[in-house]
Protein backbone atom coordinates (compact mmCIF):
# COMPACT_ATOMS: atom_id res chain seq x y z
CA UNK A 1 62.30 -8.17 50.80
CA UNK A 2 59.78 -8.67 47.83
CA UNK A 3 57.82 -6.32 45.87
CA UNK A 4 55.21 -6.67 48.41
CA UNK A 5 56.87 -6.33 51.32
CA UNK A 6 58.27 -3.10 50.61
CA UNK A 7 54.97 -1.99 49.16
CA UNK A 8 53.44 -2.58 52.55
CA UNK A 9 55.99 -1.05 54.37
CA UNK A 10 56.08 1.92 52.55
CA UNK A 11 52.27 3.07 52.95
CA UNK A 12 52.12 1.71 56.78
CA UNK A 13 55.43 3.25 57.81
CA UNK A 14 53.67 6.18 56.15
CA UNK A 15 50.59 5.94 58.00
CA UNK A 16 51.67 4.93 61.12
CA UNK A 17 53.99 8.56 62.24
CA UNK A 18 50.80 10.38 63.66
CA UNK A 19 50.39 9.30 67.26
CA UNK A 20 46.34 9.16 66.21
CA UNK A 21 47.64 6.34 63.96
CA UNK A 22 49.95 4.57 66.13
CA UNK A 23 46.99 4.19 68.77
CA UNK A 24 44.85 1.99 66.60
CA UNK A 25 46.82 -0.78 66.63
CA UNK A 26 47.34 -3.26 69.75
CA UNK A 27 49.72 -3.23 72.56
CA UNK A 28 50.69 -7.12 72.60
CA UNK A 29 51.69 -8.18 69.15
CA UNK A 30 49.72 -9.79 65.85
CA UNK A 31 50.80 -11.43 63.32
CA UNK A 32 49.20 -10.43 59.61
CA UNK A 33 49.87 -12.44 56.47
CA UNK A 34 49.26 -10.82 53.53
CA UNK A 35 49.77 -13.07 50.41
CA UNK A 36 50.06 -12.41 46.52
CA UNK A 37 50.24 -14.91 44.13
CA UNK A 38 53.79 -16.65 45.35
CA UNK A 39 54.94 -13.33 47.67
CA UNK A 40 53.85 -13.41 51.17
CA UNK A 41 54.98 -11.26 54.04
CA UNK A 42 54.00 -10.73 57.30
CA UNK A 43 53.28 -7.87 59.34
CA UNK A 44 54.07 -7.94 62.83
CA UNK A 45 51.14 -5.52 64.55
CA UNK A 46 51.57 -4.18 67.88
CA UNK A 47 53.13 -1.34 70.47
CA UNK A 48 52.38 1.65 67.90
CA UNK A 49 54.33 -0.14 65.43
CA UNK A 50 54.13 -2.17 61.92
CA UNK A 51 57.43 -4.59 60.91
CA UNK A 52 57.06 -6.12 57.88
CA UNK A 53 59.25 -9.66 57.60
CA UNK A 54 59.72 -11.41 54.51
CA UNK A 55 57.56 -15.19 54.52
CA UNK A 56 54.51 -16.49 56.32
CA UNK A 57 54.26 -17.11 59.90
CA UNK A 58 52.73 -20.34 61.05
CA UNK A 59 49.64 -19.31 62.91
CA UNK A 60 48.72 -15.49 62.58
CA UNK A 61 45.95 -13.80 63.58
CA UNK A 62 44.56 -12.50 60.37
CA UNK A 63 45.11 -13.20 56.77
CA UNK A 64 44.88 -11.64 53.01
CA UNK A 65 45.70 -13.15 50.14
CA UNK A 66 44.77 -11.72 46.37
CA UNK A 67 45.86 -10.83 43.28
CA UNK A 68 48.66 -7.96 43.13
CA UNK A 69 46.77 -6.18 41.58
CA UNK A 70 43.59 -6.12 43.82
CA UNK A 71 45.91 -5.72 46.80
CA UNK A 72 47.33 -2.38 45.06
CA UNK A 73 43.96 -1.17 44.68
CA UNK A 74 43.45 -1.84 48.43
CA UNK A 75 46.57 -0.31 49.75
CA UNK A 76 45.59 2.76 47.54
CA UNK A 77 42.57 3.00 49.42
CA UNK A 78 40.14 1.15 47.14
CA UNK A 79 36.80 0.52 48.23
CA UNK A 80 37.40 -2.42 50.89
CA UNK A 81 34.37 -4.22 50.81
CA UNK A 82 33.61 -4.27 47.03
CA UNK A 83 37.12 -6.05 46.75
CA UNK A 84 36.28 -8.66 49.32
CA UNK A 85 32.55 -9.25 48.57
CA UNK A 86 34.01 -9.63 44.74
CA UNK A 87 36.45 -11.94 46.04
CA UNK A 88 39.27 -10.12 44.46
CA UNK A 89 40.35 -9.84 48.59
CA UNK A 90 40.17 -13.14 51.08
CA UNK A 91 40.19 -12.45 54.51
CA UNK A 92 40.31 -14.45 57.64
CA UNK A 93 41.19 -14.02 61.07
CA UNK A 94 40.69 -11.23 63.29
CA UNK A 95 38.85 -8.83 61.19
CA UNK A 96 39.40 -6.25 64.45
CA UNK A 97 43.14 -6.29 63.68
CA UNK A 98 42.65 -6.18 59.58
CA UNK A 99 40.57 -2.82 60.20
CA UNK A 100 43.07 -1.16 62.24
CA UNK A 101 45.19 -2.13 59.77
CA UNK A 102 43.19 -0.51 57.44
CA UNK A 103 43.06 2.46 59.02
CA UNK A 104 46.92 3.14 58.68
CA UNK A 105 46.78 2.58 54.77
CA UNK A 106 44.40 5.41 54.76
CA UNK A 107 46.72 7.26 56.80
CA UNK A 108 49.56 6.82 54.40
């Protein structure tokens, strides 16, 4: 796993042991890319749970791609929109799934 990957997990496996938590995210699962500089993982989203796999999957259902950096400040819980209206953040996808998402880094 790469730096980013285990980042990621870290915070969401954090975020994600209420039940609260576990209820924001889907029952049928998502795929999430999340992509810094070379690193990319992706976060499989769904049944109450997060699994982060090394690598991009082909067609997800959201993306986010920035700078280390910018994507630390996020997972810290850094102001969200400042970081994507900046452009520091890209987005795409479901933005549904990327705010539930959201919700478990807050968690953790």
């Amino acid at each position: 796993m790469n730096l980013l990957g285990l980042v990621l997990a870290g915070v969401l496996e954090r975020g994600a042991s209420s039940a609260q938590a576990r209820r924001t995210l889907g029952r049928s699962p998502s795929a999430v890319v999340v992509r810094a500089g070379r690193m990319a993982v992706t976060l499989w989203v769904g049944g109450g749970r997060v699994r982060v796999v090394r690598g991009e999957e082909k067609s997800p259902g959201a993306q986010v791609s920035g700078s280390m950096s910018s994507l630390a400040k996020l997972v810290l819980g850094g102001n969200m929109l400042g970081l994507v209206l900046s452009r520091r953040i890209r987005v795409r996808g479901n933005l549904l799934l990327l705010l539930g998402l959201r919700r478990l880094l807050l968690a953790g």
